[in-house]
Each structure stands twice: as structure tokens, then as C-alpha cells.
C-alpha atoms as a PDB file:
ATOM      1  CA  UNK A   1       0.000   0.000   0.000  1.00  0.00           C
ATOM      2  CA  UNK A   2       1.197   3.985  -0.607  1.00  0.00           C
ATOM      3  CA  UNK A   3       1.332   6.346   2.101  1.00  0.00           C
ATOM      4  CA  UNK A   4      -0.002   9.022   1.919  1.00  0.00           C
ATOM      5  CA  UNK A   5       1.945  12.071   2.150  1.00  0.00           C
ATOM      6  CA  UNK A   6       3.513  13.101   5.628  1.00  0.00           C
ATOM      7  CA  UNK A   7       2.680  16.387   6.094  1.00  0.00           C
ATOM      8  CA  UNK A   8      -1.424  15.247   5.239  1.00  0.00           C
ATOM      9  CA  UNK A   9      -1.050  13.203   7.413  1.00  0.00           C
ATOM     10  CA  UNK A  10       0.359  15.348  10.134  1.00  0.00           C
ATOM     11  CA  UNK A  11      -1.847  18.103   9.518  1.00  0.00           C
ATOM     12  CA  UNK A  12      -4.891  15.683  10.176  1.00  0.00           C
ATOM     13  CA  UNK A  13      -3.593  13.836  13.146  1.00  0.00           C
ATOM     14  CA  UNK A  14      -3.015  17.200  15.083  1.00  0.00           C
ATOM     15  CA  UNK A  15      -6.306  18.166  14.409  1.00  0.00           C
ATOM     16  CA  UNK A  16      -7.454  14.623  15.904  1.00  0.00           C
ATOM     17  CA  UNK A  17      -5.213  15.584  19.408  1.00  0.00           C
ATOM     18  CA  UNK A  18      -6.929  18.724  19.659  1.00  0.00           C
ATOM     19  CA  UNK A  19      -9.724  16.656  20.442  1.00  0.00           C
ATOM     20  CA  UNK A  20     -10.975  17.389  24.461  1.00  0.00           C
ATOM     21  CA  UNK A  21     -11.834  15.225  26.992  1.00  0.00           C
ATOM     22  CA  UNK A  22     -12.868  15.130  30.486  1.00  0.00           C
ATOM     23  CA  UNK A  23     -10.638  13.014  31.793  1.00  0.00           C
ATOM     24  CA  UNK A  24     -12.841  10.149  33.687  1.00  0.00           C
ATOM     25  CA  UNK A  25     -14.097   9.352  30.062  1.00  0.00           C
ATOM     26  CA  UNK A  26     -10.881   6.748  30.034  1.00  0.00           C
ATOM     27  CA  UNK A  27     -13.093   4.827  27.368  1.00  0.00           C
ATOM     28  CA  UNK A  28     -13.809   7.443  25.075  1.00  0.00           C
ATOM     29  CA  UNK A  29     -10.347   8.318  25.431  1.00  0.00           C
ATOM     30  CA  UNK A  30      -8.770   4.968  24.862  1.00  0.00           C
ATOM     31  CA  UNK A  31     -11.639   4.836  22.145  1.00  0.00           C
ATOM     32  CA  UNK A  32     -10.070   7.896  19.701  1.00  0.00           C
ATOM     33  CA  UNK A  33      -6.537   6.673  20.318  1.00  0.00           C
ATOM     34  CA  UNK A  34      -7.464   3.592  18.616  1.00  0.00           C
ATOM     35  CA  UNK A  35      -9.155   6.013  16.062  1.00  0.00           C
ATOM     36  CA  UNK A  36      -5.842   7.609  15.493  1.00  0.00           C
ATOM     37  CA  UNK A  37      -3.750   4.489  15.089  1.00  0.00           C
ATOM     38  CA  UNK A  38      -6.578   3.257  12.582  1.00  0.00           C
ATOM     39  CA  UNK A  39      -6.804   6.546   9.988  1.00  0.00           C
ATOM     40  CA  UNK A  40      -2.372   5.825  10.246  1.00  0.00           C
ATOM     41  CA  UNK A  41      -2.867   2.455   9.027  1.00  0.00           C
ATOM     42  CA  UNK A  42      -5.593   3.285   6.539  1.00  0.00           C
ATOM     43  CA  UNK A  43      -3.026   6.122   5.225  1.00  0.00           C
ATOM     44  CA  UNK A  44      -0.260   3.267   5.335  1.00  0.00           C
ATOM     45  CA  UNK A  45       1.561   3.964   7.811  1.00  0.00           C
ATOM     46  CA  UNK A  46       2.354   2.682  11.082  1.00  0.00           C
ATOM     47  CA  UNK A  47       2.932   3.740  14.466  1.00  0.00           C
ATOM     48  CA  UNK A  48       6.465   3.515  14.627  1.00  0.00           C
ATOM     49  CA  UNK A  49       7.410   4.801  10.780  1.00  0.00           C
ATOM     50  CA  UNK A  50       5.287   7.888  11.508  1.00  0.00           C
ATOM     51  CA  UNK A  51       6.752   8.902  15.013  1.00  0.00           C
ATOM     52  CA  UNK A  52      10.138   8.381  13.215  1.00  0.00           C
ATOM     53  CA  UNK A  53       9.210  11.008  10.047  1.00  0.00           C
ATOM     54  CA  UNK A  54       7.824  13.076  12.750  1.00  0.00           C
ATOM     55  CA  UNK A  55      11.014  13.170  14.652  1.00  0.00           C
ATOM     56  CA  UNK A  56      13.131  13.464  11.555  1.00  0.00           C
ATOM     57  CA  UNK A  57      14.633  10.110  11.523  1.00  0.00           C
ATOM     58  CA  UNK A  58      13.822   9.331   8.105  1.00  0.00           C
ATOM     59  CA  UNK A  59      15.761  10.716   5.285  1.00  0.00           C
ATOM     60  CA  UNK A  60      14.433  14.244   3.507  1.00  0.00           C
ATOM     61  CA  UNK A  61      14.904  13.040   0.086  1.00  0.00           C
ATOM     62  CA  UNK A  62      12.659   9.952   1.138  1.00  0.00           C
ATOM     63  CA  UNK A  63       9.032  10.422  -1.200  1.00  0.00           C
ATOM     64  CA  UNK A  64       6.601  10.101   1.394  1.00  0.00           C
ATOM     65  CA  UNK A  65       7.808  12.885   3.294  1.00  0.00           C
ATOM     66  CA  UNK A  66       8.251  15.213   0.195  1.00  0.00           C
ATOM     67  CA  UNK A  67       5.100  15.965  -1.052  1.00  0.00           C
END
């Protein structure tokens, strides 16, 4: 599967941290995390190669984060 671009996907999963909760809503909360990890899998990425582009660990020149 393609990824879709980093900075897409970036820009959508701040929006989906600006998300508030009260904090005793532990379900809901666990809930939209799961949310998050899902919409990075459906844009093909996973946990661990997105927290590395979004730390800078993968190379500039690489395609998915250049567009």
C-alpha cells in the first residue's frame, strides 16, 4: 500500500489531538486513540514509521515525506 503524504497526514492527526476530553471518560479516550492508530494504518503507515518522520529520523529526500 502507498502512504499518503507526511505532512497530510500530520496536519490531520493534530487536528485529531486537539480533540478534548474530560478526563474520567478513560473509554472514550482509549476509544479515539485507537481512532488515530486506525486513519495511520488506513493512510499506510504505522505507528512507529510515523513517530520516526515526525522526529526526523527518516531521510528528507525519502518520497513520502516530500510531497
Amino acid at each position: 500500500m502507498n502512504k499518503l503524504p507526511f505532512q497530510y497526514v500530520f496536519r490531520e492527526v493534530e487536528k485529531l489531538y486537539e480533540k478534548q476530553f474530560d478526563e474520567s471518560n478513560v473509554k472514550g479516550i482509549e476509544a479515539h486513540c485507537e481512532f488515530i492508530v486506525a486513519f495511520l494504518h488506513a493512510c499506510g503507515w504505522t505507528e512507529e514509521e510515523f513517530q520516526r518522520a515526525d522526529f526526523g529520523f527518516a531521510p528528507l529526500d525519502n518520497p513520502i515525506l516530500s510531497n
